[in-house]
C-alpha atoms as a PDB file:
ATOM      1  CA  UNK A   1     155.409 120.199 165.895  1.00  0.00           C
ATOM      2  CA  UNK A   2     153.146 122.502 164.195  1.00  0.00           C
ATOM      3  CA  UNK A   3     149.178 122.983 164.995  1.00  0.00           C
ATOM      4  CA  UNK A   4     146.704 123.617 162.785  1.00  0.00           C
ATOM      5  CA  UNK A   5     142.894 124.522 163.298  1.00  0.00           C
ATOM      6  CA  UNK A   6     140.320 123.427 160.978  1.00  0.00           C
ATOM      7  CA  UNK A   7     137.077 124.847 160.656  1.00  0.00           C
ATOM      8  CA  UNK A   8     134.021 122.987 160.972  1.00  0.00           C
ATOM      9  CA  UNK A   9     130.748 124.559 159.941  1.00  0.00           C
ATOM     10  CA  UNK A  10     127.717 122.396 160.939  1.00  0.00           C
ATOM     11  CA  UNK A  11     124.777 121.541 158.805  1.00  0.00           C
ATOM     12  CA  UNK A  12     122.260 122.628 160.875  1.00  0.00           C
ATOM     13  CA  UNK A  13     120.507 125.421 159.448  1.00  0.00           C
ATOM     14  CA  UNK A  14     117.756 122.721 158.853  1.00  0.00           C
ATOM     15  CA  UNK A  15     117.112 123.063 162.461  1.00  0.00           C
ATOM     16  CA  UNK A  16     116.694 126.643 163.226  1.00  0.00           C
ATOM     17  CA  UNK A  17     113.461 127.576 164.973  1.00  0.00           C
ATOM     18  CA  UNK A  18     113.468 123.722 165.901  1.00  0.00           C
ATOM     19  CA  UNK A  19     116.068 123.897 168.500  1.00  0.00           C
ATOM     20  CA  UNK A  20     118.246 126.305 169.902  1.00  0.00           C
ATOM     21  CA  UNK A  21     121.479 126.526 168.002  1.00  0.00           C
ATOM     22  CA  UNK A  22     124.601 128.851 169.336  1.00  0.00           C
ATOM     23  CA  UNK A  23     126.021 131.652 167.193  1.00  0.00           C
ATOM     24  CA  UNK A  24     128.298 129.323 165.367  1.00  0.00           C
ATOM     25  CA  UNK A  25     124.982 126.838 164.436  1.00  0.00           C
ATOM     26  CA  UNK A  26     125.990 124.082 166.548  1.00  0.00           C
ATOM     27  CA  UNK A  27     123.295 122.454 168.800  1.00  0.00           C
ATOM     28  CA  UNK A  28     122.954 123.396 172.352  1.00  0.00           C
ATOM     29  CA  UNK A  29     122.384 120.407 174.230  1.00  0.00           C
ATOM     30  CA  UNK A  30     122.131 119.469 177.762  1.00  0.00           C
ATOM     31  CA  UNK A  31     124.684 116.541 179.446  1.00  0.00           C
ATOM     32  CA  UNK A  32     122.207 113.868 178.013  1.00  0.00           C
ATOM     33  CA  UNK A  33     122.402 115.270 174.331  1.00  0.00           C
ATOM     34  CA  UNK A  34     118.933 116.593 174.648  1.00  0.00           C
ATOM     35  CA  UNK A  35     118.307 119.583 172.906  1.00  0.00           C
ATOM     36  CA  UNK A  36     115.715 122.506 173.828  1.00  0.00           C
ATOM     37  CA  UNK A  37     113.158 120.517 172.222  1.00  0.00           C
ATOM     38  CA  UNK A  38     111.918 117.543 173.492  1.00  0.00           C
ATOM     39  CA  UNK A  39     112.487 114.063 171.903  1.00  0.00           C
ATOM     40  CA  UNK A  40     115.548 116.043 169.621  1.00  0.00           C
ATOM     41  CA  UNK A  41     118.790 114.738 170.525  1.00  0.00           C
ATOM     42  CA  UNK A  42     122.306 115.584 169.744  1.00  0.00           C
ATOM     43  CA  UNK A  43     125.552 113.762 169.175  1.00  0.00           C
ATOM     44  CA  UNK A  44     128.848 114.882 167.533  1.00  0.00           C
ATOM     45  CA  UNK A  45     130.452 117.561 165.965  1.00  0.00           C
ATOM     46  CA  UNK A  46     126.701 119.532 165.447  1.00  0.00           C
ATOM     47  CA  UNK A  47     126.768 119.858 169.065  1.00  0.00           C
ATOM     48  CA  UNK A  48     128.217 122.934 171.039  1.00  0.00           C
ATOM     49  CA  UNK A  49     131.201 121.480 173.239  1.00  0.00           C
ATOM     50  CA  UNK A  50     134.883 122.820 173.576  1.00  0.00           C
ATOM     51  CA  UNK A  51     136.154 119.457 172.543  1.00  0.00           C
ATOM     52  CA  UNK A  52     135.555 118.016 168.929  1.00  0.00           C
ATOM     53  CA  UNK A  53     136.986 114.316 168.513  1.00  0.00           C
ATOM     54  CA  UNK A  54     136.001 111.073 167.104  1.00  0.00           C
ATOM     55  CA  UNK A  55     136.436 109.604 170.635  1.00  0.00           C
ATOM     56  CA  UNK A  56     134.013 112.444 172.063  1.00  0.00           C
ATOM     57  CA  UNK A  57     131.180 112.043 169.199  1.00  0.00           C
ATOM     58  CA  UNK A  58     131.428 108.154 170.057  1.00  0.00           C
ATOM     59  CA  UNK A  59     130.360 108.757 173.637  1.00  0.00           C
ATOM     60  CA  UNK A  60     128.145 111.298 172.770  1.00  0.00           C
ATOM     61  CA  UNK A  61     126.027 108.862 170.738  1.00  0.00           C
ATOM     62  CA  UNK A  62     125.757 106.428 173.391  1.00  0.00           C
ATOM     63  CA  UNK A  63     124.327 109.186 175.856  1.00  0.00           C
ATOM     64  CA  UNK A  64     122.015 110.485 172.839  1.00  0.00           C
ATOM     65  CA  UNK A  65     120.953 106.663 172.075  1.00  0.00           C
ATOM     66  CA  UNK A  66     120.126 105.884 176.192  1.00  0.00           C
ATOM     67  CA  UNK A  67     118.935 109.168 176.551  1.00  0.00           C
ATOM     68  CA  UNK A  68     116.457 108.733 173.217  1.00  0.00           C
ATOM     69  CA  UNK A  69     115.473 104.943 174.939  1.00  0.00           C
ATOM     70  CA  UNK A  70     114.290 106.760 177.753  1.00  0.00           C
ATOM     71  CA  UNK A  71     112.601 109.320 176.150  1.00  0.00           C
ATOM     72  CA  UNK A  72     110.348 107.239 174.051  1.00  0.00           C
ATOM     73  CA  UNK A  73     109.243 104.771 177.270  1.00  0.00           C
ATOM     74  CA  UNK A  74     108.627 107.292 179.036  1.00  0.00           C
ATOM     75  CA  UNK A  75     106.639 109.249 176.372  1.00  0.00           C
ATOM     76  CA  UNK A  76     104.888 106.596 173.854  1.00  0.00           C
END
């Protein structure tokens, strides 16, 4: 069984000087997909993690959708 690797290289120039990204331009986030500015979220394969699967990004999005429910009562 052969490997291969594919490169990914996220669309998130956009977002520099908004949020922090890595030296690859993925999205540092925190464990509830918050980035380093408040009310941004993250969820996917624009975030840095060692781990880049559908069945990740899907849990990823739930955390990013609770934690952006929270962020807005709490805020607005």
């Amino acid at each position: 069984m052969s490997s291969h690797l594919w490169k990914f290289n996220p669309n998130t120039a956009f977002l520099r000087g908004l949020v922090d990204l890595n030296e690859n331009n993925y999205i540092i986030t925190d464990e509830n997909m918050s980035s380093t500015t408040p009310g941004v979220f993250a969820a996917g394969d624009v975030r840095a993690k060692p781990l880049k699967q559908i069945a990740t990004a899907v849990g990823d999005g739930a955390i990013a959708g609770v934690s952006a429910e929270k962020y807005i009562e709490e805020n607005f």
